[in-house]
Protein backbone atom coordinates (compact mmCIF):
# COMPACT_ATOMS: atom_id res chain seq x y z
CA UNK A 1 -18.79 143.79 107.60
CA UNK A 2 -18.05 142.25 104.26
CA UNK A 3 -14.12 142.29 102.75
CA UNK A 4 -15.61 144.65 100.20
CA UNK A 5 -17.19 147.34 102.94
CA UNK A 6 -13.83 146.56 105.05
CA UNK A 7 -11.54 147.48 101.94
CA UNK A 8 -14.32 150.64 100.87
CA UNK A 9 -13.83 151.84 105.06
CA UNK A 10 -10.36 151.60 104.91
CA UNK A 11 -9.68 153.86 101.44
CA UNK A 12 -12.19 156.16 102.82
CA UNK A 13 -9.76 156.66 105.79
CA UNK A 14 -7.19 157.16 104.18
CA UNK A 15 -8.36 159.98 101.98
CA UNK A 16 -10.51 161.35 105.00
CA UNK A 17 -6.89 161.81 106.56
CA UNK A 18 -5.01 162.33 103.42
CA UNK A 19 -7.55 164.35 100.80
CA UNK A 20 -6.11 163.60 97.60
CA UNK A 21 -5.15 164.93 94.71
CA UNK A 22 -3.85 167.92 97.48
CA UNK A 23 -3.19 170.81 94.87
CA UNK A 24 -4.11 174.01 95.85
CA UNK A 25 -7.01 175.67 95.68
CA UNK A 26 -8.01 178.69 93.25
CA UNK A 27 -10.58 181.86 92.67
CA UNK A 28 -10.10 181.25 89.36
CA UNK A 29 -10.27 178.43 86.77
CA UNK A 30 -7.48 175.70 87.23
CA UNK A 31 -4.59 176.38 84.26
CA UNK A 32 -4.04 174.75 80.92
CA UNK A 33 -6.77 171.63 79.66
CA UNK A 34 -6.35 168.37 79.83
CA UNK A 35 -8.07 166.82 76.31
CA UNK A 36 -8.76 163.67 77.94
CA UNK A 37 -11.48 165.67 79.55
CA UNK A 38 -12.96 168.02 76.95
CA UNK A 39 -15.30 166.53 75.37
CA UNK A 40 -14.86 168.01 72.23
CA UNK A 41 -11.38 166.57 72.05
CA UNK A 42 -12.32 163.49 73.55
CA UNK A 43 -15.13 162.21 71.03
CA UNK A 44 -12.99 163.32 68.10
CA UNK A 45 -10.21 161.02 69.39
CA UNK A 46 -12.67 158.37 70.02
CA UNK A 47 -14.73 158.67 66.29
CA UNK A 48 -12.30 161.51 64.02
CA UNK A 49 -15.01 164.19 64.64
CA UNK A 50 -16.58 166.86 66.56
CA UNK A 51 -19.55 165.83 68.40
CA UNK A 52 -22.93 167.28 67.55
CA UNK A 53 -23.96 168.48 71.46
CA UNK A 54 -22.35 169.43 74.06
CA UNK A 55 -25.34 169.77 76.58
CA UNK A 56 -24.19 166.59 78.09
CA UNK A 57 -24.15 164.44 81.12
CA UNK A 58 -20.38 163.75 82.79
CA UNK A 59 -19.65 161.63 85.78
CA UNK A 60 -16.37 161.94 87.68
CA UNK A 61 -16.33 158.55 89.31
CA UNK A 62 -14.18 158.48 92.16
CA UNK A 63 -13.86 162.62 92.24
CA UNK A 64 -11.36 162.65 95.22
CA UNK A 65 -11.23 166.39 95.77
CA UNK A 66 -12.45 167.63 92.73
CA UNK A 67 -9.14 168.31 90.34
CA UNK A 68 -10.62 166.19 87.40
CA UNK A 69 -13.87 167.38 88.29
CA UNK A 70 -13.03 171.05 88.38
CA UNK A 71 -11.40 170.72 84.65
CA UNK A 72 -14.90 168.45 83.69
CA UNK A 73 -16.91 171.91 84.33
CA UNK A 74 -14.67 174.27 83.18
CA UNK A 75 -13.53 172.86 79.85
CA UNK A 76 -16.95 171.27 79.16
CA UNK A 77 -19.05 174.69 79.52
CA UNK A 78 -22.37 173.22 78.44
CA UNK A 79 -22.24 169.83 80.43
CA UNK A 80 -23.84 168.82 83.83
CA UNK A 81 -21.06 167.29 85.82
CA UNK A 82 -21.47 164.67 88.40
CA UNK A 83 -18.69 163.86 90.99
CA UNK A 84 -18.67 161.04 93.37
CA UNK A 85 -16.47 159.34 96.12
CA UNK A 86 -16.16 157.66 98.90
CA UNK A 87 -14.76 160.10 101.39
CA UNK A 88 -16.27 162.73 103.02
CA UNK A 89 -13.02 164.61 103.40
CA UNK A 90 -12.19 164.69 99.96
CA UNK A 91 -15.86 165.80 98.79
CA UNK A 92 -15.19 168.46 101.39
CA UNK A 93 -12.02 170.10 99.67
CA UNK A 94 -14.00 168.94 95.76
CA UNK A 95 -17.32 171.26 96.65
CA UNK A 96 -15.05 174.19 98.32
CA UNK A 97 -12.54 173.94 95.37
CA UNK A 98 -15.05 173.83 92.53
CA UNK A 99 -17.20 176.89 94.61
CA UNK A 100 -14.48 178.81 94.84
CA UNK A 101 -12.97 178.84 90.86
CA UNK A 102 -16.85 179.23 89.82
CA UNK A 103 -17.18 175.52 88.57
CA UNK A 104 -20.96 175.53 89.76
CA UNK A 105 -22.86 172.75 87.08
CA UNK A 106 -21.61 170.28 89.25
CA UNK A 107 -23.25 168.42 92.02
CA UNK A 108 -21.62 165.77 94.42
CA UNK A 109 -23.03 162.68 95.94
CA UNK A 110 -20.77 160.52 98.78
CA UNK A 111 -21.08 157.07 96.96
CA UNK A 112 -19.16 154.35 96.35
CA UNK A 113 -18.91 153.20 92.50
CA UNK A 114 -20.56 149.82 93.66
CA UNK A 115 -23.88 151.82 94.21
CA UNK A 116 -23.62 154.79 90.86
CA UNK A 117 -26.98 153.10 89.98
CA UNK A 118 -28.22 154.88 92.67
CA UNK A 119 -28.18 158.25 90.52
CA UNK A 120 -30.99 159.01 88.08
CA UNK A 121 -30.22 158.63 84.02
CA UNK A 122 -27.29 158.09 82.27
CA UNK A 123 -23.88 159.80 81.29
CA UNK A 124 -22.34 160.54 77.87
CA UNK A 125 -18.99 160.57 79.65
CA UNK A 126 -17.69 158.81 82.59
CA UNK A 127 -14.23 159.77 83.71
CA UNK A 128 -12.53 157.47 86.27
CA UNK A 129 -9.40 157.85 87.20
CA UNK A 130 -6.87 156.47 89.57
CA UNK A 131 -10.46 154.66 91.20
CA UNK A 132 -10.55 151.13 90.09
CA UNK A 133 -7.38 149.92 90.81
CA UNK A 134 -8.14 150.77 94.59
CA UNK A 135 -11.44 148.48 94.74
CA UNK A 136 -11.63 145.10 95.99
CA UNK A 137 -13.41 144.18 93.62
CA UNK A 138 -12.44 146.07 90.17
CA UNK A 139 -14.68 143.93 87.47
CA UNK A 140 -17.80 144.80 89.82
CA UNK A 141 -17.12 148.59 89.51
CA UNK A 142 -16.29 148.63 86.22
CA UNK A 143 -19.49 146.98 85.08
CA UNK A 144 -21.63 149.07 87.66
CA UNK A 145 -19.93 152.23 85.98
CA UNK A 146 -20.54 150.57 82.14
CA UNK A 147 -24.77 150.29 82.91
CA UNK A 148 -24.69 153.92 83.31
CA UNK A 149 -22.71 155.19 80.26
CA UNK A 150 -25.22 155.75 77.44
CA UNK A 151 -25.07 154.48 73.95
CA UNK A 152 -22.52 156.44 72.07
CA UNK A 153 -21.18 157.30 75.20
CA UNK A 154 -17.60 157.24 76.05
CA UNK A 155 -15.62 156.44 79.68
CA UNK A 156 -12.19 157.20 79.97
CA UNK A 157 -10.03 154.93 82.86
CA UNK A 158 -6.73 155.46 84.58
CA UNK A 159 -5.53 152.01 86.04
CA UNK A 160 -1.83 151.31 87.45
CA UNK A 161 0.43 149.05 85.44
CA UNK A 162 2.44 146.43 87.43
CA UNK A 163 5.66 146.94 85.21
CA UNK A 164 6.01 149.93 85.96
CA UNK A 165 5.85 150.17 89.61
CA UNK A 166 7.37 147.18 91.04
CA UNK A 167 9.54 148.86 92.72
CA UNK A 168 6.51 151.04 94.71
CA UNK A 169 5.21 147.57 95.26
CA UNK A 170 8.16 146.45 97.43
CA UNK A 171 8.06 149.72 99.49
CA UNK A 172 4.32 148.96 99.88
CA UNK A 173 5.24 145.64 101.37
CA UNK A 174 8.58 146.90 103.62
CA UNK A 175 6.68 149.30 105.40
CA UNK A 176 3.57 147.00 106.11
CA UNK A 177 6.26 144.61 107.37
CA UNK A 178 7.48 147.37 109.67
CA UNK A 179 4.23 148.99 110.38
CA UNK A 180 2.83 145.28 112.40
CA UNK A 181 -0.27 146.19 114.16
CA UNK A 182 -0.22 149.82 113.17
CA UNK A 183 -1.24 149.29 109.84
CA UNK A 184 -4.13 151.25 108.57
CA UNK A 185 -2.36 153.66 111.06
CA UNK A 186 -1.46 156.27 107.65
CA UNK A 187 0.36 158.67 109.63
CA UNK A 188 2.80 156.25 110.97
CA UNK A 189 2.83 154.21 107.51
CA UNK A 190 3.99 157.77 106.24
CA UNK A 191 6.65 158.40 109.25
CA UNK A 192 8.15 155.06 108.47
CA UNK A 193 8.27 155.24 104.69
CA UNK A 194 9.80 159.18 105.48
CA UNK A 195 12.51 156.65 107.75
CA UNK A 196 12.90 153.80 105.37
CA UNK A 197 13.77 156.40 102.42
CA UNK A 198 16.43 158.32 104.86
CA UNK A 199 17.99 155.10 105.70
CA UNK A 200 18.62 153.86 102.98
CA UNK A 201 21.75 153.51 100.62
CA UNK A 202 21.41 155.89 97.80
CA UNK A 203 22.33 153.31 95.35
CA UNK A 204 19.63 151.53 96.69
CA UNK A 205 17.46 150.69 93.57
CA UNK A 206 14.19 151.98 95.58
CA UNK A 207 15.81 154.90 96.40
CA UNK A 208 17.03 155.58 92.85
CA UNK A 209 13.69 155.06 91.41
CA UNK A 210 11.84 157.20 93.94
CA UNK A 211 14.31 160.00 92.86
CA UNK A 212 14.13 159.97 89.67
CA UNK A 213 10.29 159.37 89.27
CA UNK A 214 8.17 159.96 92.25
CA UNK A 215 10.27 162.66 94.80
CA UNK A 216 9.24 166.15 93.50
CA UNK A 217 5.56 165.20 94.19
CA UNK A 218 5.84 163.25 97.15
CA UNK A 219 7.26 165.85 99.08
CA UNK A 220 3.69 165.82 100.17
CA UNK A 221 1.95 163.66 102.74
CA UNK A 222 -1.14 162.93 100.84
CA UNK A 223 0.92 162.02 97.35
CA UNK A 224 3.30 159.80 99.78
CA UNK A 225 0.92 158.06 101.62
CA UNK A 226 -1.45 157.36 98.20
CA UNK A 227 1.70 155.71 96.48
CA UNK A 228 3.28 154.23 99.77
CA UNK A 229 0.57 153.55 102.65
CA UNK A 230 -3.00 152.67 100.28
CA UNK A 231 -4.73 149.68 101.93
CA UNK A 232 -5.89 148.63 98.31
CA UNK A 233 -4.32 148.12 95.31
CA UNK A 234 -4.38 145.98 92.51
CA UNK A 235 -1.82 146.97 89.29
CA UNK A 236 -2.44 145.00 85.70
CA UNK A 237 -0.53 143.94 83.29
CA UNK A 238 -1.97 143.65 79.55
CA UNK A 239 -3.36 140.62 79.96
CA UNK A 240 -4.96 141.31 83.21
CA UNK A 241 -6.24 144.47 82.28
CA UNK A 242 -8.19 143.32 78.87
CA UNK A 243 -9.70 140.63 81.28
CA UNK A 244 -11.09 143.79 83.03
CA UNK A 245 -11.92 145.40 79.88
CA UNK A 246 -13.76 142.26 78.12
CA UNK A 247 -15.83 142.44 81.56
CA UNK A 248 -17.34 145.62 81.55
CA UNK A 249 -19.00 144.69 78.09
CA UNK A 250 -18.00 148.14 76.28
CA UNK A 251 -15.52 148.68 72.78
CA UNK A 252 -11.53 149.30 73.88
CA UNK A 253 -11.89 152.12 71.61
CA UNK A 254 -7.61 152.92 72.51
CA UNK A 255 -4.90 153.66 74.89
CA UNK A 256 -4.88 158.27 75.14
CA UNK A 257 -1.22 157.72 74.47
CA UNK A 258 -1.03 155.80 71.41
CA UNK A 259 2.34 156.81 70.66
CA UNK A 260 3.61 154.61 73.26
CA UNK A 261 1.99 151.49 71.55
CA UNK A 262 3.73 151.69 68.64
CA UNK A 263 6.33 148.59 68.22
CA UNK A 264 8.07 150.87 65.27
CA UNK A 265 9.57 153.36 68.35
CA UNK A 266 11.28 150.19 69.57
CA UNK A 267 11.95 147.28 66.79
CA UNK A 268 12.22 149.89 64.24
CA UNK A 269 15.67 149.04 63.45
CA UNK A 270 14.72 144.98 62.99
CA UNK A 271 12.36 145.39 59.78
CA UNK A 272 12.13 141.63 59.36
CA UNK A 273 10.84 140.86 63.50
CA UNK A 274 8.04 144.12 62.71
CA UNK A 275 7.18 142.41 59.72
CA UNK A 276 6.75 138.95 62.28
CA UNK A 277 4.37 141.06 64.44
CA UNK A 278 1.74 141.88 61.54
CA UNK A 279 1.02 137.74 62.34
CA UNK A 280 0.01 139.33 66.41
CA UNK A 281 -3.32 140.43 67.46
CA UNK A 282 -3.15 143.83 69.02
CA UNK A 283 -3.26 142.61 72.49
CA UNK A 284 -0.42 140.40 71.37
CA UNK A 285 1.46 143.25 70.22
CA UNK A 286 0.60 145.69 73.21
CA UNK A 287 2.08 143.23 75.23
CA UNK A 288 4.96 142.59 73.26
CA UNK A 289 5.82 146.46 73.78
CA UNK A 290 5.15 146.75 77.49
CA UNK A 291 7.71 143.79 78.30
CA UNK A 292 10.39 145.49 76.05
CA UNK A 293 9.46 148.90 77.43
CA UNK A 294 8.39 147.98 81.10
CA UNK A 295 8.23 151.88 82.27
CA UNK A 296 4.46 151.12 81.77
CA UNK A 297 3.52 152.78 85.30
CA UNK A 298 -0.66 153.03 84.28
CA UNK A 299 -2.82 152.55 81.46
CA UNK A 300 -4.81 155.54 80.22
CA UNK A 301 -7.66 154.33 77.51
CA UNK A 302 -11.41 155.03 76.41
CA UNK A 303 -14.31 153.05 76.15
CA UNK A 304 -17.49 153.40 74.33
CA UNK A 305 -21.39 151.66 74.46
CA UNK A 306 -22.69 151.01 70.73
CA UNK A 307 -23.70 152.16 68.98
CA UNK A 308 -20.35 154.10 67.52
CA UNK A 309 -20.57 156.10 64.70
CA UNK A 310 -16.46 156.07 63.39
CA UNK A 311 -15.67 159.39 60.78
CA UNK A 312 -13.83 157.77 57.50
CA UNK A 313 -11.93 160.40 56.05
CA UNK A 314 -9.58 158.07 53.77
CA UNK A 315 -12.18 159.29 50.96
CA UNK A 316 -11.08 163.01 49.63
CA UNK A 317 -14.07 164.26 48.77
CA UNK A 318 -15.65 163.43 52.21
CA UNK A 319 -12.89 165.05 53.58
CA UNK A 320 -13.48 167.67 51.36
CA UNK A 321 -16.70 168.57 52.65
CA UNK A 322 -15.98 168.27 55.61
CA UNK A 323 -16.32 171.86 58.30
CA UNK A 324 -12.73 172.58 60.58
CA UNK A 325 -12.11 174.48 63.34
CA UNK A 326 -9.06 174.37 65.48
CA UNK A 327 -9.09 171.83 68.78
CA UNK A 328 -9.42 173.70 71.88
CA UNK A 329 -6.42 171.86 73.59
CA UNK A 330 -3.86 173.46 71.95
CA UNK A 331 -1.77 176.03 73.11
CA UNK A 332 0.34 179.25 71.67
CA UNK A 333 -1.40 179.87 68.34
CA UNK A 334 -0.95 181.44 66.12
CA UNK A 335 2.43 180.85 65.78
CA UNK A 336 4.74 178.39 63.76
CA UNK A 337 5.62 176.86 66.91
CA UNK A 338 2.75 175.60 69.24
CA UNK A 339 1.68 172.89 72.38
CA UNK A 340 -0.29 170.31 71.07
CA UNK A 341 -2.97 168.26 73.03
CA UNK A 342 0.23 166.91 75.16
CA UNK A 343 2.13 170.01 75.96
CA UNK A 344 4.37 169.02 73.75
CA UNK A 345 6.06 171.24 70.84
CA UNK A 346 4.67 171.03 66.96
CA UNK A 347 6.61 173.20 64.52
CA UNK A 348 4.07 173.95 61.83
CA UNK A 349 5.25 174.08 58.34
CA UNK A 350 4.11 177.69 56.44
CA UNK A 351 1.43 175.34 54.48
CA UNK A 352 0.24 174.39 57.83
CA UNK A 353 0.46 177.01 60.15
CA UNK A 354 -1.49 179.14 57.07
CA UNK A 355 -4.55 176.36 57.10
CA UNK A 356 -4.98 176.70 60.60
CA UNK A 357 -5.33 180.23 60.21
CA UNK A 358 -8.33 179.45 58.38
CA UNK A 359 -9.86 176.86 60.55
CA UNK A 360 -13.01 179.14 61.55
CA UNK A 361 -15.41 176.41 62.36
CA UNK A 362 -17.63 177.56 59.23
CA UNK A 363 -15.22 177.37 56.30
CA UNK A 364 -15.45 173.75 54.44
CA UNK A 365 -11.73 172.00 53.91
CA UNK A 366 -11.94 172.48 50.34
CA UNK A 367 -12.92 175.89 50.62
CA UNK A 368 -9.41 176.71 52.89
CA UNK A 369 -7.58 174.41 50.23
CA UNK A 370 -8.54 177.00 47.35
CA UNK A 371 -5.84 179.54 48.57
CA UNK A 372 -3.58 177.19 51.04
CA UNK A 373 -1.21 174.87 49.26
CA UNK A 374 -1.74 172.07 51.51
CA UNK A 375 -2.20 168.65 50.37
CA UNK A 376 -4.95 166.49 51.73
CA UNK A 377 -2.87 163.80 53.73
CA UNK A 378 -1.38 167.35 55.42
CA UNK A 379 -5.00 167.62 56.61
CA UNK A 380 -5.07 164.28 57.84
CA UNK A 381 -1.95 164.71 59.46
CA UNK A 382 -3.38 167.53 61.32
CA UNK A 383 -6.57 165.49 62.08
CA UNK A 384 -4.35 162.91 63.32
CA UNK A 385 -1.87 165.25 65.61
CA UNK A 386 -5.38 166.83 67.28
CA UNK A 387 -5.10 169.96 65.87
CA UNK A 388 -8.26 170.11 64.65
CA UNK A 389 -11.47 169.71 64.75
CA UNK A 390 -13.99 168.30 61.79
CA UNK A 391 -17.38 168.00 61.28
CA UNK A 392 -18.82 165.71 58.52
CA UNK A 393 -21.06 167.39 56.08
């Protein structure tokens, strides 16, 4: 057996004996949207407007049991969804949890992410999260996944960030240490970590971390033993992750939080050192942020295959001319006060709040701007907050 089938056997165990994600399953559709995975939401972030189909092709790449997947089907209601892993147990759980909320364009194949040329065609979206990080060999997966996204295509990746979790990294280590010969033993690696965390001082730094980050969920086995007891894992830093990224041969198209990578939020207050980092490439820059904000625990970004067609609405009358509709990830309208793509709270100004009103999908912006006193860079600012939705003329 190669390292690489060794490393594949061992995840596979773990999840056969700890399915993860382990949240519950529902007769109905799972609550609230995640934008990263509409695909309406998705390719407006990625180009500034709504895509022309939605009779797509999505692969969930590393489907565990089937909470991404599950979302894929319901918030992409025209798609074909593909999900794939490498444990049996977890595909178990995926098909009875997708069956049972009525999530049923979706088909699931027990494959590793080495052999996803196995399926037939290609995929307009390719959703891996939480996958690569776990593989022996990342840059191999990542490239097998990039040969089956199709041109104009987008894949969105989850990979952990060693800043962030250095302190998970010496748990990882102390109860490997502990565990001897019983390693790859996840039951015990979970008993001891349970001990380790009892024991311990609760000043201990570990402790204090766990607490204030990680506890609530891993009251759970399977969340413990992913974070605490995984046989694989390899976290990135910016550097190491673009060296990923260069490899699979696709456009960074941008980190899904992009508020974070803003050097403003942190060196606002030193006008003269932001003005230095105009002189920094943006991988410069990212980095720059993630060593003065180390909290960086993953790395949430797209990818697209050219070729991209990118919206321009800097021009007015484009803009103009332009069709808008109202994002699907948004929650609580109408009213003044409403969730954006985040969950988190936008209070709409009367000009604002009375423009999305209007946003029927088959009125033009100019045509709303005749009786809303809203100026143009308002609309942007919309565009730009993923409220809404436009569609070139």
């Amino acid at each position: 057996m190669s390292d690489s089938q060794a490393v594949s056997a061992a995840v596979a165990k773990l999840y056969n004996t700890y399915p993860f994600p382990p949240e519950p399953l529902l007769d109905e559709p799972p609550p609230g949207y995640n934008w990263r995975w509409n695909w309406l939401t998705a390719h407006s972030f990625c180009t500034g407007y709504k895509p022309q189909r939605q009779d797509i092709r999505i692969l969930d790449a590393g489907c565990g049991t089937g909470v991404g997947t599950e979302y894929l089907v319901h918030l992409n209601p025209k798609a074909a969804v593909v999900g794939i892993d490498l444990s049996t147990g977890a595909l178990a759980v995926a098909k009875e949890r997708c069956q049972r909320s009525g999530a049923n364009r979706v088909e699931f194949h027990h494959l590793s992410l080495y052999d996803v040329e196995e399926l037939p065609g290609e995929f307009d979206l390719i959703n891996c999260v939480g996958v690569l990080h776990h593989l022996s060999d990342p840059i191999r997966g990542i490239q097998a996944l990039a040969k089956k996204l199709a041109p104009g295509g987008f894949m969105h990746i989850f990979v952990y960030g060693e800043l962030g979790r250095w302190e998970i990294q010496l748990m990882q280590k102390a109860i490997a240490i502990l565990q001897g010969d019983k390693r790859g033993d996840y039951r015990d690696g979970v008993q001891v970590g349970r001990q380790i965390f009892s024991s311990l001082p609760e000043n201990n730094r570990i402790v204090k971390y766990e607490k204030q980050r990680w506890s609530w969920e891993n009251q759970r086995d399977e969340c413990f033993a992913d974070m605490y007891v995984h046989p694989q894992e390899i976290d990135y830093n910016i550097d190491t992750l673009f060296e990923l990224i260069d490899a699979a041969g696709l456009e960074f198209i941008g980190f899904s939080n992009p508020g974070f990578w803003q050097l403003d939020r942190l060196l606002g207050k030193a006008p003269e050192l932001i003005e230095r980092s105009q002189e920094l490439s943006d991988r410069q820059r990212y980095r720059l942020i993630e060593l003065l904000d180390p909290e960086v625990t993953h790395y949430e970004f797209f990818l697209g295959r050219p070729p991209l067609t990118k919206a321009d609405w800097s021009n007015d009358s484009t803009l103009l001319a332009a069709t808008v509709e109202l994002s699907p990830c948004i929650d609580g309208f109408p009213s003044r006060a409403i969730f954006n793509h985040d969950y988190q709270i936008v209070n709409l100004s009367e000009a604002e709040f009375e423009f999305l009103q209007n946003c029927d999908g088959n009125s033009t912006v100019a045509e709303i701007l005749t009786s809303v006193q809203l100026e143009l860079d308002g609309v942007r600012t919309l565009l730009q907050q993923q409220l809404i939705l436009l569609t070139p003329a």
